[in-house]
Every structure is written in structure tokens, then in C-alpha cells.
Protein backbone atom coordinates (compact mmCIF):
# COMPACT_ATOMS: atom_id res chain seq x y z
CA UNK A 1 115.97 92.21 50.48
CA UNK A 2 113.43 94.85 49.67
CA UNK A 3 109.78 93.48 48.96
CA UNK A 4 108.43 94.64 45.50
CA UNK A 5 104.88 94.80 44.09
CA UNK A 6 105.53 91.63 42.34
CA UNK A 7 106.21 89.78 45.98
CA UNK A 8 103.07 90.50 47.92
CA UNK A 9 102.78 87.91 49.17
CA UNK A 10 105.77 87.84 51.36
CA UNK A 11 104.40 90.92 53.01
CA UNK A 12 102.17 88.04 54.43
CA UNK A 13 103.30 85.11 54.23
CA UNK A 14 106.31 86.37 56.69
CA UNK A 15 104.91 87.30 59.97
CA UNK A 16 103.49 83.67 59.90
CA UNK A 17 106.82 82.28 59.17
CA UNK A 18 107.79 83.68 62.40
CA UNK A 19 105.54 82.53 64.38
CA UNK A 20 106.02 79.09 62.87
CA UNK A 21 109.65 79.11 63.66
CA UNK A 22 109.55 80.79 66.98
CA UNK A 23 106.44 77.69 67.55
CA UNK A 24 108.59 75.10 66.01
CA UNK A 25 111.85 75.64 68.43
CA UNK A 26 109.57 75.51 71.68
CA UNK A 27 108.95 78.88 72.11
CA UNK A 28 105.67 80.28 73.26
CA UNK A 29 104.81 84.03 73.72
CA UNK A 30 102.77 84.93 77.41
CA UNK A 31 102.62 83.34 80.82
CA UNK A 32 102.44 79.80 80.85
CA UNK A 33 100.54 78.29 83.55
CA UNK A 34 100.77 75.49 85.80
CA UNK A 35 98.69 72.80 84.53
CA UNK A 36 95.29 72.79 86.78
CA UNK A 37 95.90 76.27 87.67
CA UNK A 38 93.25 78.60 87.21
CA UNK A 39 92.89 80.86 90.00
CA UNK A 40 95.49 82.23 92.88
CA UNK A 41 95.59 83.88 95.78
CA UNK A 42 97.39 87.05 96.83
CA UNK A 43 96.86 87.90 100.40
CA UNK A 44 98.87 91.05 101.86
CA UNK A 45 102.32 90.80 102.05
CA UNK A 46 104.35 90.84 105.61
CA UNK A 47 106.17 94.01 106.02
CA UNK A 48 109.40 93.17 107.97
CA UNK A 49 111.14 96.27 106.79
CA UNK A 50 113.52 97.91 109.14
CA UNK A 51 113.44 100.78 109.91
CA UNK A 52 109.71 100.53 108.95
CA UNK A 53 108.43 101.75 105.67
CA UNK A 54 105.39 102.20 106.48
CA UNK A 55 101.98 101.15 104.10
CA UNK A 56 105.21 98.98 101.08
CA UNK A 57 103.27 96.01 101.80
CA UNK A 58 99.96 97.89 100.29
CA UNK A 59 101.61 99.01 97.44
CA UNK A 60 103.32 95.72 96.53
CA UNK A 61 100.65 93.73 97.21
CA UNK A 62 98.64 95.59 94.93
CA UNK A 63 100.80 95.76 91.83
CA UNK A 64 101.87 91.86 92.11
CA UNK A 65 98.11 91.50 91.36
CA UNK A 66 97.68 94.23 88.84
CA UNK A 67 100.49 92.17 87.38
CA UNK A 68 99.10 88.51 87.58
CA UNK A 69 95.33 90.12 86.17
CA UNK A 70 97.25 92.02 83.05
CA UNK A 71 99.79 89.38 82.32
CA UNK A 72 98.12 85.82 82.61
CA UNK A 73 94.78 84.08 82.40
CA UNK A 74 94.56 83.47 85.91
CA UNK A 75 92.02 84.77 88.67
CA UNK A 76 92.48 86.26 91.60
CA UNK A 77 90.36 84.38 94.47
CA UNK A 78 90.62 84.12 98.22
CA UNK A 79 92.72 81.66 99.58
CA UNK A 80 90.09 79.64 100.92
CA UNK A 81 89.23 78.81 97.29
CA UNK A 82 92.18 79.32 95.57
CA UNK A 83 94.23 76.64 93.34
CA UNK A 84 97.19 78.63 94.59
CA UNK A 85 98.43 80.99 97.17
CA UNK A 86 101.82 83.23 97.57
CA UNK A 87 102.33 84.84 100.16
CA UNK A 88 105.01 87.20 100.35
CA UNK A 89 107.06 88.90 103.55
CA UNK A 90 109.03 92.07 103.02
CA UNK A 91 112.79 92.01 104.05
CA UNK A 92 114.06 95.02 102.89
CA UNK A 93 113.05 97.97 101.51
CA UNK A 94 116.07 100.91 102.05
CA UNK A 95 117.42 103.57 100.04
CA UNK A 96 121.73 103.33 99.24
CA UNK A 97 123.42 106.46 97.98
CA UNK A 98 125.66 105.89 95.39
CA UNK A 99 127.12 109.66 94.82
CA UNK A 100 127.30 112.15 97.16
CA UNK A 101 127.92 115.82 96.21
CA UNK A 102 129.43 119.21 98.26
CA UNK A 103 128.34 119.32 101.34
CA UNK A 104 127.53 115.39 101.57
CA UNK A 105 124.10 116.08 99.40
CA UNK A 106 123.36 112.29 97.87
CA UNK A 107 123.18 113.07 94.27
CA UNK A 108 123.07 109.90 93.27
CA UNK A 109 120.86 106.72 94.85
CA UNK A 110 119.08 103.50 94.83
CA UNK A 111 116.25 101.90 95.97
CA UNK A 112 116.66 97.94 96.67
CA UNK A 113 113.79 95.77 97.70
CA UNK A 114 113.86 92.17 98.93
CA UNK A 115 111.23 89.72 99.17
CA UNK A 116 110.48 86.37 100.69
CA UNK A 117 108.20 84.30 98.62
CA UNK A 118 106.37 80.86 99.43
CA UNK A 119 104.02 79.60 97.30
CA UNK A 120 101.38 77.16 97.64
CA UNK A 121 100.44 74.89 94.74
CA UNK A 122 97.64 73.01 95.89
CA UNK A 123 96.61 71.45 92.39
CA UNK A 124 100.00 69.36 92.59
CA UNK A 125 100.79 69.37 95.96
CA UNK A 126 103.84 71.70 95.71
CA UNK A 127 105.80 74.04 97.93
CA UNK A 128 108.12 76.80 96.99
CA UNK A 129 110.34 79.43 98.40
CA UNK A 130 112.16 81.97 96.83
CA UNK A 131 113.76 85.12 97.53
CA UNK A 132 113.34 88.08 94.40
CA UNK A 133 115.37 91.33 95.16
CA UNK A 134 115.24 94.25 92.88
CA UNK A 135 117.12 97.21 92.64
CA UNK A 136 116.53 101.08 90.98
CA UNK A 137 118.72 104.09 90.31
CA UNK A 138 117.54 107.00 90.58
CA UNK A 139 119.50 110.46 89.97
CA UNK A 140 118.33 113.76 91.90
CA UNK A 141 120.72 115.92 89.94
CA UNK A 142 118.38 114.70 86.87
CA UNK A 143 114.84 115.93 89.17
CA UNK A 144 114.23 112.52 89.81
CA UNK A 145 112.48 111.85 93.02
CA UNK A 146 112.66 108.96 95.19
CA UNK A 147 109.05 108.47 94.57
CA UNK A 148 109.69 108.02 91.17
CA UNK A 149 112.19 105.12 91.78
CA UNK A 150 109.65 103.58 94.52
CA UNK A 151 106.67 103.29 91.77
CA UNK A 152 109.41 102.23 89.16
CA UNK A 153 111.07 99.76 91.97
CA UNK A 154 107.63 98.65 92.69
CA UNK A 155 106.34 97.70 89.30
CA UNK A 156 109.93 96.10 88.49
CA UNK A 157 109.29 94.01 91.64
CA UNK A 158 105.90 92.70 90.57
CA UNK A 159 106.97 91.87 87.11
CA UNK A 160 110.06 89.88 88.43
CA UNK A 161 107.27 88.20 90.77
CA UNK A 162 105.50 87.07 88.10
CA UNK A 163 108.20 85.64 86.39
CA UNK A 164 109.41 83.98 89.14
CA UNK A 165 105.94 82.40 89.71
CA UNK A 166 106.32 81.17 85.60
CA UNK A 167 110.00 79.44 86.19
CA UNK A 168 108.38 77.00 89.19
């Protein structure tokens, strides 16, 4: 249907429709919080990698709370104060090849992380556990770097942490 100058008000009229709809069917849009939770409590995750990767739990610590402060209302706090904690341990962090080229060069890869979850909800007296893996691709023969896929593997990680923390 194209809108003509006689139908204006459709140009209006029909982003609100939307919303009305997508309200109407039990849809909401953003992170929707446990009721009586307002602040939370990331403490550093364990790093239980093997072989060691040295300084992961840093870097996922700190984008799982980039990720709570740009994606929902709440605030980060120390646990001592908090209305809820998760703490997180680091299972696996290791690189798989998935091509290799002449002379056995991996041209192909992935990164896969794995993460043990248990949160605390101590506004209604829950307990969770959960386990979120994640996995990137990465190609060399395209330039890119394994440090690319760890940032990209990283943030992917954080948002799936977030989401998790939404579902319970």
C-alpha cells in the first residue's frame, strides 16, 4: 500500500499500532527484571581453564557487566549489599581448528567458551545454576585474528549471560 498526501495520518498512526499489537500479545521490548530486583552483584569469575588462559576471567567479568549496565535498569553493587549475585567459573576456553591447509597451517578455527553460572536471588530466596557455552569462527585466510574472535566470543558470551539471567 503506498501512503499518499491524503493519508497522513497513517504515517503516524502506524508505529503506534505496532506497539499496541506487539503490547497486546504479551510482548515487551528490554530486559525484564525480577520483581524486587534492583541491584546485582558481579564478582570475578573463576578461571578453571586448562591449559590456562591466562587474565579470560578479567575480560569476561568485565563485559558481563558492561552488559548488565547497557542493557537493563539494574545496578551493579557489592555482594554484601546486593539483591543478587552470579558468580561465574570458567570451564573452557580453547581454540578448535576446523580447516587445515598445506603444510597443516589451520586456516580455518573456532573459539568455544564454557561457563558455570550460579546465581543468587536473595529478594525471593532462589538458587540457580546454569551452564552457557558459546562458540566463534574465525577464518585466517580472511586476516582474521584470533583476537578478533576472542573480543567477538567475549561479547557474544556476555550477551548470552544476560539473557540467561532474563529466562530465570
Amino acid at each position: 500500500m503506498q501512503l499518499t498526501r491524503q493519508q497522513p495520518y497513517l504515517r503516524r498512526i502506524a508505529p503506534m499500532l505496532v506497539l499496541v499489537v506487539i503490547a497486546g500479545c504479551g510482548y515487551s521490548l528490554g530486559y525484564q527484571g525480577h520483581p524486587g530486583i534492583v541491584s546485582i552483584a558481579i564478582p570475578m569469575f573463576d578461571n578453571h581453564t586448562f591449559p590456562l588462559r591466562r587474565e579470560i576471567e578479567y575480560d569476561i567479568t568485565r563485559a558481563v557487566r558492561r552488559e548488565i549496565q547497557s542493557r537493563t535498569t539494574l545496578s551493579l553493587a557489592d555482594s554484601s549489599v546486593s539483591d543478587m549475585t552470579v558468580f561465574g567459573s570458567i570451564r573452557e576456553f580453547q581454540e578448535r581448528p576446523i580447516a587445515e591447509g598445506p603444510q597443516d597451517r589451520v586456516i580455518e578455527s573456532s573459539l568455544r567458551v564454557e561457563v558455570d553460572l550460579i546465581v543468587e536471588d536473595y529478594q525471593n530466596r532462589k538458587r540457580w545454576k546454569e551452564s552457557v557455552t558459546t562458540t566463534q569462527p574465525f577464518s585466517v585466510q580472511t586476516g582474521e585474528t584470533i583476537e578478533n574472535a576472542r573480543s567477538r566470543v567475549i561479547e557474544n558470551l556476555a550477551e548470552l549471560i544476560v539473557n540467561t539471567l532474563e529466562a530465570w
